[in-house]
C-alpha atoms as a PDB file:
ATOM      1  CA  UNK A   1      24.928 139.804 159.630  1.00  0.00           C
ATOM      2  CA  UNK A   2      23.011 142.442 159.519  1.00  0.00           C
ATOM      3  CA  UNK A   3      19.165 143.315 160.682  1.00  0.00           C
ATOM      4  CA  UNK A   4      17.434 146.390 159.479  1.00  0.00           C
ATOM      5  CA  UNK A   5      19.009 149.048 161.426  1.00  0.00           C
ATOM      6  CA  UNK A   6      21.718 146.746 163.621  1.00  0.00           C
ATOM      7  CA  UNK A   7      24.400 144.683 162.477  1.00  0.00           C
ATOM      8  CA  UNK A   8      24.762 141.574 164.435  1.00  0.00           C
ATOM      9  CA  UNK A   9      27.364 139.859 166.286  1.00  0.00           C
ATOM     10  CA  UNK A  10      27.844 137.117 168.189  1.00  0.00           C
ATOM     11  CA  UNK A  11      30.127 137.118 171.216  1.00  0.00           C
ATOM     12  CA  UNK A  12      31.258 134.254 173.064  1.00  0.00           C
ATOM     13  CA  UNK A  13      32.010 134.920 176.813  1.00  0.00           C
ATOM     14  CA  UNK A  14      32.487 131.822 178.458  1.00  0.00           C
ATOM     15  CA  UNK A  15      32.415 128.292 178.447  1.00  0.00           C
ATOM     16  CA  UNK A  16      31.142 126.612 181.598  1.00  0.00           C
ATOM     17  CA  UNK A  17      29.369 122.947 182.580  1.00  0.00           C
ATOM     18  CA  UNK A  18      25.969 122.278 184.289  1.00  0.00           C
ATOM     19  CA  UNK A  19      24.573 119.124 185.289  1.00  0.00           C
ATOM     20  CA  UNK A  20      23.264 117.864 182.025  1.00  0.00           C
ATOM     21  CA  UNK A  21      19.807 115.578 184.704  1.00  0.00           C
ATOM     22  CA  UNK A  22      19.342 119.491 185.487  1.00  0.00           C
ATOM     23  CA  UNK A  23      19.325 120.420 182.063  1.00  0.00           C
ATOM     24  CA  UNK A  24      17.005 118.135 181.006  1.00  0.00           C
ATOM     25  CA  UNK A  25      14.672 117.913 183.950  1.00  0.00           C
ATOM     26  CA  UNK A  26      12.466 114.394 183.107  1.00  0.00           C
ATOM     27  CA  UNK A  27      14.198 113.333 179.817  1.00  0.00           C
ATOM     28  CA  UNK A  28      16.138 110.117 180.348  1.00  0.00           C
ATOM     29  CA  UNK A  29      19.701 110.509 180.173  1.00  0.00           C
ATOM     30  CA  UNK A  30      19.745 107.766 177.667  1.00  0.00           C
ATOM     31  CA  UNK A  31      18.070 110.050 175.729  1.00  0.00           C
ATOM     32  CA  UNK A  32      19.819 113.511 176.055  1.00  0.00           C
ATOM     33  CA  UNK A  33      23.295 112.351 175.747  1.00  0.00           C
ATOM     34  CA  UNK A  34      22.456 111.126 172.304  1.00  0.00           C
ATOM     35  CA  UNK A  35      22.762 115.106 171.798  1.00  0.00           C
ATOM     36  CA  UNK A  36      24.860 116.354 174.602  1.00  0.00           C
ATOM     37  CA  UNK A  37      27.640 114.034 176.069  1.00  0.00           C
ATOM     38  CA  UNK A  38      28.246 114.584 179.468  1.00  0.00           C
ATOM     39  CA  UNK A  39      31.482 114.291 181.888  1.00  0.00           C
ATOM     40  CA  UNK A  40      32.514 111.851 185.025  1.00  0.00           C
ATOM     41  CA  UNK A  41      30.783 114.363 187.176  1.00  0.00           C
ATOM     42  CA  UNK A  42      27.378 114.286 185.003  1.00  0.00           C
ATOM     43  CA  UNK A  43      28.120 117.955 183.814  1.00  0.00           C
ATOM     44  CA  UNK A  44      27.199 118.951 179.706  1.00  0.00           C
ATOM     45  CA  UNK A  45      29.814 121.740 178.134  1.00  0.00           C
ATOM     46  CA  UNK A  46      28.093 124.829 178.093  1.00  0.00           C
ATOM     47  CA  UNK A  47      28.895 128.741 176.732  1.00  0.00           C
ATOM     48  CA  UNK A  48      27.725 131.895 177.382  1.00  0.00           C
ATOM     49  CA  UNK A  49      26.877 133.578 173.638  1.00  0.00           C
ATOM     50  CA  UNK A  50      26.202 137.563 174.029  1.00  0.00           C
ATOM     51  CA  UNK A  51      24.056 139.087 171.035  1.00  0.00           C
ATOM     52  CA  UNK A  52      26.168 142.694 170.098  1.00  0.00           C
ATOM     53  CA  UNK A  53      23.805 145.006 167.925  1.00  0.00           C
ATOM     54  CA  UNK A  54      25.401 148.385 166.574  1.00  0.00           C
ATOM     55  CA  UNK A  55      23.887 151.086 164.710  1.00  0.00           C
ATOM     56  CA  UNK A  56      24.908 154.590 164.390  1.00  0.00           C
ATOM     57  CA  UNK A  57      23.730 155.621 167.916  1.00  0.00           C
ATOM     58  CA  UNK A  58      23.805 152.398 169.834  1.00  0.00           C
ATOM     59  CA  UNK A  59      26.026 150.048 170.929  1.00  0.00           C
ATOM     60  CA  UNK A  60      23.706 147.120 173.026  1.00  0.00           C
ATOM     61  CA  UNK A  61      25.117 143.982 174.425  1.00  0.00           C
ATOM     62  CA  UNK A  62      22.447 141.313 175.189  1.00  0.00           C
ATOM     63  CA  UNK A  63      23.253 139.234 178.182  1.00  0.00           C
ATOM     64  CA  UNK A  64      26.371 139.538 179.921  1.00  0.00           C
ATOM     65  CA  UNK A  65      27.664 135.542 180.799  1.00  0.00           C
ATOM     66  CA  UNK A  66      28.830 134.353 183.853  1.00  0.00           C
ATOM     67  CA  UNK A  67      31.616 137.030 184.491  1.00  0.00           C
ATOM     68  CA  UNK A  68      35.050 136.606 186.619  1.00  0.00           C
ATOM     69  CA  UNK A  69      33.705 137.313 189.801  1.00  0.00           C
ATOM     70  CA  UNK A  70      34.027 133.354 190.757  1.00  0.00           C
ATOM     71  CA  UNK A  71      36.131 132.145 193.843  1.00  0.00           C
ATOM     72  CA  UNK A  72      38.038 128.770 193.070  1.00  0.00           C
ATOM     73  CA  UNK A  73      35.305 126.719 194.922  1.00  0.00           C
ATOM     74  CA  UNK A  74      32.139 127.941 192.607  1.00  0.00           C
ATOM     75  CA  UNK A  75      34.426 128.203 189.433  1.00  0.00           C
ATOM     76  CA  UNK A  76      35.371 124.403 189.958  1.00  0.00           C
ATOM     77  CA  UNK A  77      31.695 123.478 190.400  1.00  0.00           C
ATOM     78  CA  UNK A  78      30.271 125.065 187.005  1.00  0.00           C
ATOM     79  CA  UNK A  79      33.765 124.522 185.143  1.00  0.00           C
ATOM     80  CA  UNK A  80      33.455 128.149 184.046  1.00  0.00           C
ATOM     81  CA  UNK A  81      36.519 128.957 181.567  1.00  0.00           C
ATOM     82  CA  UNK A  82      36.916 132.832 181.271  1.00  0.00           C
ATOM     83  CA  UNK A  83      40.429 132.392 180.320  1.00  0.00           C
ATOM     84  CA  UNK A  84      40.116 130.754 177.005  1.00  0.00           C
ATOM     85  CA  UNK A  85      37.450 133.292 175.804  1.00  0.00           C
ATOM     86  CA  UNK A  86      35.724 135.976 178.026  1.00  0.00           C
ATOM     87  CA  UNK A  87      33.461 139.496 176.767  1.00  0.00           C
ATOM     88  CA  UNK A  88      35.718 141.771 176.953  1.00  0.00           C
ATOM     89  CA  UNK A  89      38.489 139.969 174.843  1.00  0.00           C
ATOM     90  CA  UNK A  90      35.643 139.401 172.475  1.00  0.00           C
ATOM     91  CA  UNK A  91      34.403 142.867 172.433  1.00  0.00           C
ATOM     92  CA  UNK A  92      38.344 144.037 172.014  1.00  0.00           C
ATOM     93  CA  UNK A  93      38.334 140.969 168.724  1.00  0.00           C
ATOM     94  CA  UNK A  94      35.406 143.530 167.386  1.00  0.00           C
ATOM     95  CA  UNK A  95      37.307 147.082 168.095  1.00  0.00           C
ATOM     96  CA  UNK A  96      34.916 147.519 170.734  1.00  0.00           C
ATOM     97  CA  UNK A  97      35.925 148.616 174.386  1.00  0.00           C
ATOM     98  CA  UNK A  98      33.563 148.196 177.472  1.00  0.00           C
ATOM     99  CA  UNK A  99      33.408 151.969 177.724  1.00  0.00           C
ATOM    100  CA  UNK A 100      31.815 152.017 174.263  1.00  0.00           C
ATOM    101  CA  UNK A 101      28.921 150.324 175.180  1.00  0.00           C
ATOM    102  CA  UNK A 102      25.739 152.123 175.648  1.00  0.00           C
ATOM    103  CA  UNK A 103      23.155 149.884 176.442  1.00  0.00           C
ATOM    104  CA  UNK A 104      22.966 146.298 178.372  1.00  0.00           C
ATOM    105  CA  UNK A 105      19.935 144.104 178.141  1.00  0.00           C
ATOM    106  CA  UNK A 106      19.364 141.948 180.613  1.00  0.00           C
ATOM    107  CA  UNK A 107      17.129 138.754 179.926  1.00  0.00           C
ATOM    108  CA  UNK A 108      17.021 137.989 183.642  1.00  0.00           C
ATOM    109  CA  UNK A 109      19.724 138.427 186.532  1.00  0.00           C
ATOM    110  CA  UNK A 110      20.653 134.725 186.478  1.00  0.00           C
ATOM    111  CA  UNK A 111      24.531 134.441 186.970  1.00  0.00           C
ATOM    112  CA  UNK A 112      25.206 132.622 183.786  1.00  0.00           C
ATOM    113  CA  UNK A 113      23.392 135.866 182.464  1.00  0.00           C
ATOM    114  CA  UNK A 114      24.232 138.370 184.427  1.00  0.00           C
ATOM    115  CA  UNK A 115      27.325 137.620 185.226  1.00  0.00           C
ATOM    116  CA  UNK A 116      29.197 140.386 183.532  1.00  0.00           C
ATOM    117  CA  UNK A 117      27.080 143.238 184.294  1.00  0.00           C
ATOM    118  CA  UNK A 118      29.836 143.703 186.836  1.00  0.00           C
ATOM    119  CA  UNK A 119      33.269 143.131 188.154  1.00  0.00           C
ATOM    120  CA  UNK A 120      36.003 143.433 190.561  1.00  0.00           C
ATOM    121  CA  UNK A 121      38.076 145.979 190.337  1.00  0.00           C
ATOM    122  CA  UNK A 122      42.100 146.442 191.444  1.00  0.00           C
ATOM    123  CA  UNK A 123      41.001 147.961 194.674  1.00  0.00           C
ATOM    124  CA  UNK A 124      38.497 144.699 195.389  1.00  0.00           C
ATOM    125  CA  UNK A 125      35.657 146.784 194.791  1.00  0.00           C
ATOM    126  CA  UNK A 126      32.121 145.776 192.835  1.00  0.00           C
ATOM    127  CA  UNK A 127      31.803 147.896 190.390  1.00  0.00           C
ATOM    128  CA  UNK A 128      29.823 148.759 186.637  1.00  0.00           C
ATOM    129  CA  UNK A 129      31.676 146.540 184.196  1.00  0.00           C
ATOM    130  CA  UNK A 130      30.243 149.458 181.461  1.00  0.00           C
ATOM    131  CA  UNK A 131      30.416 152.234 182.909  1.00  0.00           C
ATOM    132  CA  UNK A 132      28.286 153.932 180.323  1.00  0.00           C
ATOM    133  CA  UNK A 133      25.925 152.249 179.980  1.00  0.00           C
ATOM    134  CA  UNK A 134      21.890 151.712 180.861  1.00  0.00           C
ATOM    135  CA  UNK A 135      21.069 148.085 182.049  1.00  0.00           C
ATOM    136  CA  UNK A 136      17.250 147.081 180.594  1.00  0.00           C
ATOM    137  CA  UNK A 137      15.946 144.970 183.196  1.00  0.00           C
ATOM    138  CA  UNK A 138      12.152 143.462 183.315  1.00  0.00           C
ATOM    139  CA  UNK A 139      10.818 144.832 186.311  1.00  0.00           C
ATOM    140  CA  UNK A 140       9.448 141.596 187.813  1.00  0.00           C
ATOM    141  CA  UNK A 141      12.748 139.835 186.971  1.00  0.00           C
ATOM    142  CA  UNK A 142      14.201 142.280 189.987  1.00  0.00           C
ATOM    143  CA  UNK A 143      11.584 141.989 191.811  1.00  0.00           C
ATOM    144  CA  UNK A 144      12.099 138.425 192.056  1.00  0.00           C
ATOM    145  CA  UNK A 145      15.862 138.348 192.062  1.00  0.00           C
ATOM    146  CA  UNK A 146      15.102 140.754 194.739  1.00  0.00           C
ATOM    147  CA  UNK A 147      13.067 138.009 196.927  1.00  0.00           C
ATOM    148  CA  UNK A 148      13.896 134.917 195.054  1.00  0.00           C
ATOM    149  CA  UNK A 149      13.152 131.277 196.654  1.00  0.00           C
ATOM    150  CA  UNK A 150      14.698 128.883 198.181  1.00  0.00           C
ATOM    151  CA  UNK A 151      14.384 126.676 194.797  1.00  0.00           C
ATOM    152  CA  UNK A 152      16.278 129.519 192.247  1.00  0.00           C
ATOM    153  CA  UNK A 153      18.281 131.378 195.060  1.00  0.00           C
ATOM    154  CA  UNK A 154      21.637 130.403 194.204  1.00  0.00           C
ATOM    155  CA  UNK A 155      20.752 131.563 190.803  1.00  0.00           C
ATOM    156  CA  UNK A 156      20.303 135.086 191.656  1.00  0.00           C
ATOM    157  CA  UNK A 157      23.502 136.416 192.627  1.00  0.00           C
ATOM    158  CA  UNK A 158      23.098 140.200 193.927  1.00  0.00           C
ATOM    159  CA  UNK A 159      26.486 141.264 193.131  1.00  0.00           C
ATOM    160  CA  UNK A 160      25.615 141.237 190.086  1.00  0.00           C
ATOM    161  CA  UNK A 161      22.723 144.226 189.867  1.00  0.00           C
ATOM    162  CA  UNK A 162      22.966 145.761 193.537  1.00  0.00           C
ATOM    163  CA  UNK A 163      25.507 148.553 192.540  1.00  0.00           C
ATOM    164  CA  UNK A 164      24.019 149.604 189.438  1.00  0.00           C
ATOM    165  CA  UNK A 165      20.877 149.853 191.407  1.00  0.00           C
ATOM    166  CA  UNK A 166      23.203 152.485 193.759  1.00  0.00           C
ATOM    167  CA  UNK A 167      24.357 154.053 190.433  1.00  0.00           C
ATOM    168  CA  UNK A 168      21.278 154.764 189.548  1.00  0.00           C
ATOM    169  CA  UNK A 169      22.320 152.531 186.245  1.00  0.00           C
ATOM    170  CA  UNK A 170      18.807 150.243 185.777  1.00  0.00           C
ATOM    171  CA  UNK A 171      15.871 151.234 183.337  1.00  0.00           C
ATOM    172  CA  UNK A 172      12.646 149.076 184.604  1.00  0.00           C
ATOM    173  CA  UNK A 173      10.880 148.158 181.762  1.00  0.00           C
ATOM    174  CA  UNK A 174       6.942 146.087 182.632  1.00  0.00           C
ATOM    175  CA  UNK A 175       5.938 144.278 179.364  1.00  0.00           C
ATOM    176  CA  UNK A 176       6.480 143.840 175.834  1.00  0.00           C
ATOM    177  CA  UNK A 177       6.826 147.530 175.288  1.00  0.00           C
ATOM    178  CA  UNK A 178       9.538 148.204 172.912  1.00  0.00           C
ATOM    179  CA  UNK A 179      12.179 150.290 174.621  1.00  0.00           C
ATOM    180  CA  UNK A 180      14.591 150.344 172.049  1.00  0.00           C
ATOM    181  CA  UNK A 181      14.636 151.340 168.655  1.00  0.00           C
ATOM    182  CA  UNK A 182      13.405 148.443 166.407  1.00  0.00           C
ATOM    183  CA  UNK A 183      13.871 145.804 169.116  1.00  0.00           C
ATOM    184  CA  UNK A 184      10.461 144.002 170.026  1.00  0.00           C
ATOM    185  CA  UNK A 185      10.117 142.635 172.781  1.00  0.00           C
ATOM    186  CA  UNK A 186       9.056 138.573 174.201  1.00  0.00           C
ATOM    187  CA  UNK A 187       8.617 137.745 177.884  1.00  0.00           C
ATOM    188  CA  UNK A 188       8.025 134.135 178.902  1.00  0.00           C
ATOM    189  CA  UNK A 189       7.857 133.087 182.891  1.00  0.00           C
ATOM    190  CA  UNK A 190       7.992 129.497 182.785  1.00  0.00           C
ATOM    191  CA  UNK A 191      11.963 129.480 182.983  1.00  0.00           C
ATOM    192  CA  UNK A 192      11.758 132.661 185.392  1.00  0.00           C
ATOM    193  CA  UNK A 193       9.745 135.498 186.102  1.00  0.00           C
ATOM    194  CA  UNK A 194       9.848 138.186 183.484  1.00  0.00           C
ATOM    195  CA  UNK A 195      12.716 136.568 180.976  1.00  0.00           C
ATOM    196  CA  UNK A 196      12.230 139.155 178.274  1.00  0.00           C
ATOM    197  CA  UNK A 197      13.424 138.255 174.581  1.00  0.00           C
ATOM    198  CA  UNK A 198      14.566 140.198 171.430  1.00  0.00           C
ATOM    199  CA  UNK A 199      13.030 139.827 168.189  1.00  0.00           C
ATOM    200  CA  UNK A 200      14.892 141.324 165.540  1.00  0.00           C
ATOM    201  CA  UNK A 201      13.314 141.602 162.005  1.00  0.00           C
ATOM    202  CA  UNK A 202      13.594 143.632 158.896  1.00  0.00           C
ATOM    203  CA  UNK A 203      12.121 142.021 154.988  1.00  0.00           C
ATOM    204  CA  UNK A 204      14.592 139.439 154.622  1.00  0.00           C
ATOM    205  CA  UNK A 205      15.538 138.273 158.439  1.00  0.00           C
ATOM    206  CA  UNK A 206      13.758 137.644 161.865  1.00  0.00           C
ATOM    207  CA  UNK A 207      15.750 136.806 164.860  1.00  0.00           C
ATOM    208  CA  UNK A 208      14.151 135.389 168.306  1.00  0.00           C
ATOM    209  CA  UNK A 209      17.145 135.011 171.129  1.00  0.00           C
ATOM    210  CA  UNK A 210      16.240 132.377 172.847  1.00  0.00           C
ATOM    211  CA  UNK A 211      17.619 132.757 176.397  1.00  0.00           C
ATOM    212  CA  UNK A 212      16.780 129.782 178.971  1.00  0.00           C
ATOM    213  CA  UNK A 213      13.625 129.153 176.880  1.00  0.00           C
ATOM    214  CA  UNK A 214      15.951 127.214 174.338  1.00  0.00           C
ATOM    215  CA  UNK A 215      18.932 126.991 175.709  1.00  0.00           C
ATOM    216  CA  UNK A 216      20.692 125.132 173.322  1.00  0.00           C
ATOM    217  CA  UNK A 217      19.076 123.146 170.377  1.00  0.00           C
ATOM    218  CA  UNK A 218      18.715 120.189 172.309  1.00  0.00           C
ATOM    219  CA  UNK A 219      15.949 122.007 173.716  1.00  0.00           C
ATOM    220  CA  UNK A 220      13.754 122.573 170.647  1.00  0.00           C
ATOM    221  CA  UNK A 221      11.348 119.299 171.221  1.00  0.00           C
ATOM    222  CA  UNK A 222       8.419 120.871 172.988  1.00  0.00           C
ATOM    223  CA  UNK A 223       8.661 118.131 176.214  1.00  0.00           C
ATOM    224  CA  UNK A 224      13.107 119.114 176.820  1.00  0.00           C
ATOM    225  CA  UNK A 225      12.826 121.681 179.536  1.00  0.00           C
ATOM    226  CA  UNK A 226      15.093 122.000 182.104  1.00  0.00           C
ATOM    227  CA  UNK A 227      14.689 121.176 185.820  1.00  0.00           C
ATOM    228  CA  UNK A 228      15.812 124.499 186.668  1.00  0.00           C
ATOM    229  CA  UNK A 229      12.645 126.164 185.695  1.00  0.00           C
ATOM    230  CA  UNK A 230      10.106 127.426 187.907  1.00  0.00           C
ATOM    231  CA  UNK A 231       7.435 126.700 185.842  1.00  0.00           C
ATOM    232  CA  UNK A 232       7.789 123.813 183.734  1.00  0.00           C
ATOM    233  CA  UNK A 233       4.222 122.950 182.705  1.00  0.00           C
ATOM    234  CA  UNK A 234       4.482 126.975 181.163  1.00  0.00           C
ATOM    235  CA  UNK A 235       7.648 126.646 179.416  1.00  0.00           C
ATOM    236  CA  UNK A 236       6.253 123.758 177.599  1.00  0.00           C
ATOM    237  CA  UNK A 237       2.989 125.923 176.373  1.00  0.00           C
ATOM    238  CA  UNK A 238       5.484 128.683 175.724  1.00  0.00           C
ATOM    239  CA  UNK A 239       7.347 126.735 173.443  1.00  0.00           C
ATOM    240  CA  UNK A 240       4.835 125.381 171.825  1.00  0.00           C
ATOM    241  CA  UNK A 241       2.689 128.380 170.875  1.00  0.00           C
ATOM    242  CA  UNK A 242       5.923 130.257 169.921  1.00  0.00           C
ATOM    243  CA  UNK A 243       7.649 127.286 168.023  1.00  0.00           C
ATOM    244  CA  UNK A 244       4.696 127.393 165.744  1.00  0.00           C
ATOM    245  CA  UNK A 245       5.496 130.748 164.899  1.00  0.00           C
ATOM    246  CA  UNK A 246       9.185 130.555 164.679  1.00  0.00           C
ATOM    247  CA  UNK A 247       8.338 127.680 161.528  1.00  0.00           C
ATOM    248  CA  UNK A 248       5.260 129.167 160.226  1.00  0.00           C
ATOM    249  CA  UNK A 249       7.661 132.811 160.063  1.00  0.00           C
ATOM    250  CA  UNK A 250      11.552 131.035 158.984  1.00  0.00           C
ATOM    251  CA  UNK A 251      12.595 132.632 162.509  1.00  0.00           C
ATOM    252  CA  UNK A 252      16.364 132.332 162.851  1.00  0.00           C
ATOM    253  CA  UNK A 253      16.489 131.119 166.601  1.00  0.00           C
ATOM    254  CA  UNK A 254      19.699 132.828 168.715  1.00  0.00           C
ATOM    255  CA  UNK A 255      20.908 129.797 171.186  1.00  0.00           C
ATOM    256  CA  UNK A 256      23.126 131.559 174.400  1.00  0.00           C
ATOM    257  CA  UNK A 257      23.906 128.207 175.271  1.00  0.00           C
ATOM    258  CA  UNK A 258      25.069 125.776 172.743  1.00  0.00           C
ATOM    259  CA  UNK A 259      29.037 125.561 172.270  1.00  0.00           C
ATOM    260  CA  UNK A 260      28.235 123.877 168.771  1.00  0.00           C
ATOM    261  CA  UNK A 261      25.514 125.846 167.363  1.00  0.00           C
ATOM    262  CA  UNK A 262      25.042 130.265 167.425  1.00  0.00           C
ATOM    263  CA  UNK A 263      21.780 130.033 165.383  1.00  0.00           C
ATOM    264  CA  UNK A 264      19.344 127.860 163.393  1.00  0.00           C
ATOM    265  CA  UNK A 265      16.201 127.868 161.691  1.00  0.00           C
ATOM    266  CA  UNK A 266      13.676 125.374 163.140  1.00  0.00           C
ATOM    267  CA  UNK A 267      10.900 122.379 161.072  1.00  0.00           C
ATOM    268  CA  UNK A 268       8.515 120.705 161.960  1.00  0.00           C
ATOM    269  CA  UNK A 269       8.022 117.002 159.926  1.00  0.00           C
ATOM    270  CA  UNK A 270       4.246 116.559 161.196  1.00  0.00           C
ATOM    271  CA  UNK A 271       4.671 114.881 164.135  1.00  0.00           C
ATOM    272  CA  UNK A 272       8.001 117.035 166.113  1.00  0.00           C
ATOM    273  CA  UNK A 273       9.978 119.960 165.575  1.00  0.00           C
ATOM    274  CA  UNK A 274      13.614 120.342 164.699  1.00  0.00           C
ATOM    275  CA  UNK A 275      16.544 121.959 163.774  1.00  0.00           C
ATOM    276  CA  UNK A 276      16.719 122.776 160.487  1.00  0.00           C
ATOM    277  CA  UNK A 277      19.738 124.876 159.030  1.00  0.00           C
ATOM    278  CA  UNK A 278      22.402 126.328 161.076  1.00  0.00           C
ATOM    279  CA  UNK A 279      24.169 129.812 160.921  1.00  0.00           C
ATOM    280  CA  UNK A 280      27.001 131.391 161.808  1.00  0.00           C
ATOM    281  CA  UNK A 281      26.056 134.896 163.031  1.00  0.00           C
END
């Protein structure tokens, strides 16, 4: 697919489980495995879905998944699969090589997001997983990963940002500023602090990547938000104001989440909204 300047991929770097109570924070579980079926241990199947835009100049990887840097204990908790399907065997399935990339965007430093912004190399060692590259990071999203909480601190893994912050490898960015050619710019804080969002858009096409404020599109009713945000009560106005764009507009909506589903336009029949047409992207 292409948008204006970029053409689009979608790479799949993971597949992983969370517990689907968690992902739904108050909605009965009678309700939410209508949509998601879950496993003995409660847990929904997951993915991590990186947005790859290249132009002529640029070569920008949105969100990074949950990496390999997992001992056996965490990877049996989250069920994370990087052996079936992992970025850089994606990136390799597009001709692409880490070292290519030039730019990383960062929607926040969760580990299911952030992830792959680094690795370990032969020598044990932490290191850049791009070497090349600038990581776009919302400034309070660091700030918070920085001095998270005792609710979201397993979330925020430093290993995964403290040696590009050596390297000298982070761009701050405060706001909706655009930072990147023909890339605007969301942020929402009910799911986190400072979650920023792409919206692509040329004449034909407008794309909105979702992150963690639709995480898959079992999360498109206004009310299905998950327990893991900080700020429920402002994740649900979020989604509401914006969902009545993303109709009124024929927004394609980017899910990072869903194994079943890379993108969809959403309706709304009067009463809810809902998924209308799904893409392959």
């Amino acid at each position: 697919m292409r948008i204006g300047r970029y053409q689009v991929h979608s790479l799949l770097t993971s597949y992983f489980s969370l517990d689907g109570g968690s992902m739904f924070g108050s909605i009965p579980k009678t309700l939410w495995e209508k949509k998601i079926q879950s496993d003995e241990k409660n847990r929904i199947p997951l993915c991590t879905r990186s947005l790859f835009l290249v132009d002529d100049d640029r070569r920008i990887i949105v969100d990074t998944g949950n990496g390999d840097k997992w001992d056996d204990k965490y990877r049996a908790i989250y069920n994370v699969d990087t052996q079936s399907v992992n970025l850089e065997s994606s990136l390799n399935s597009l001709g692409y090589k880490v070292d290519d990339i030039t730019d990383i965007i960062c929607s926040h430093l969760h580990f299911d997001h952030a992830g792959g912004n680094t690795k370990i190399d032969d020598h044990g060692k932490v290191v850049p997983t791009f070497p090349y590259a600038t990581y776009w990071i919302q400034k309070t999203n660091l700030e918070l990963a920085n001095h998270s909480s005792e609710k979201d601190r397993a979330s925020y893994l430093s290993h995964n940002w403290e040696v590009l912050v050596e390297n000298g490898m982070i761009e701050c960015v405060d706001g909706t500023e655009s930072y990147l050619p023909d890339i605007e710019i969301f942020v929402s804080n009910g799911h986190t602090t400072g979650q920023q969002h792409l919206i692509l858009r040329d004449e034909k096409t407008t794309m909105f990547f979702a992150g963690d404020l639709f995480p898959t599109m079992a999360h498109i009713p206004i009310p299905w938000v998950m327990a893991y945000d900080l700020r429920p009560l402002q994740t649900i106005r979020e989604k509401k104001s914006l969902l009545q764009k993303i109709v009124k507009e024929d927004w394609l909506v980017f899910f990072e989440h869903d194994r079943e589903c890379e993108a969809a336009n959403v309706k709304f029949d009067g009463k809810s909204f809902t998924i209308g047409q799904k893409f392959k992207i």
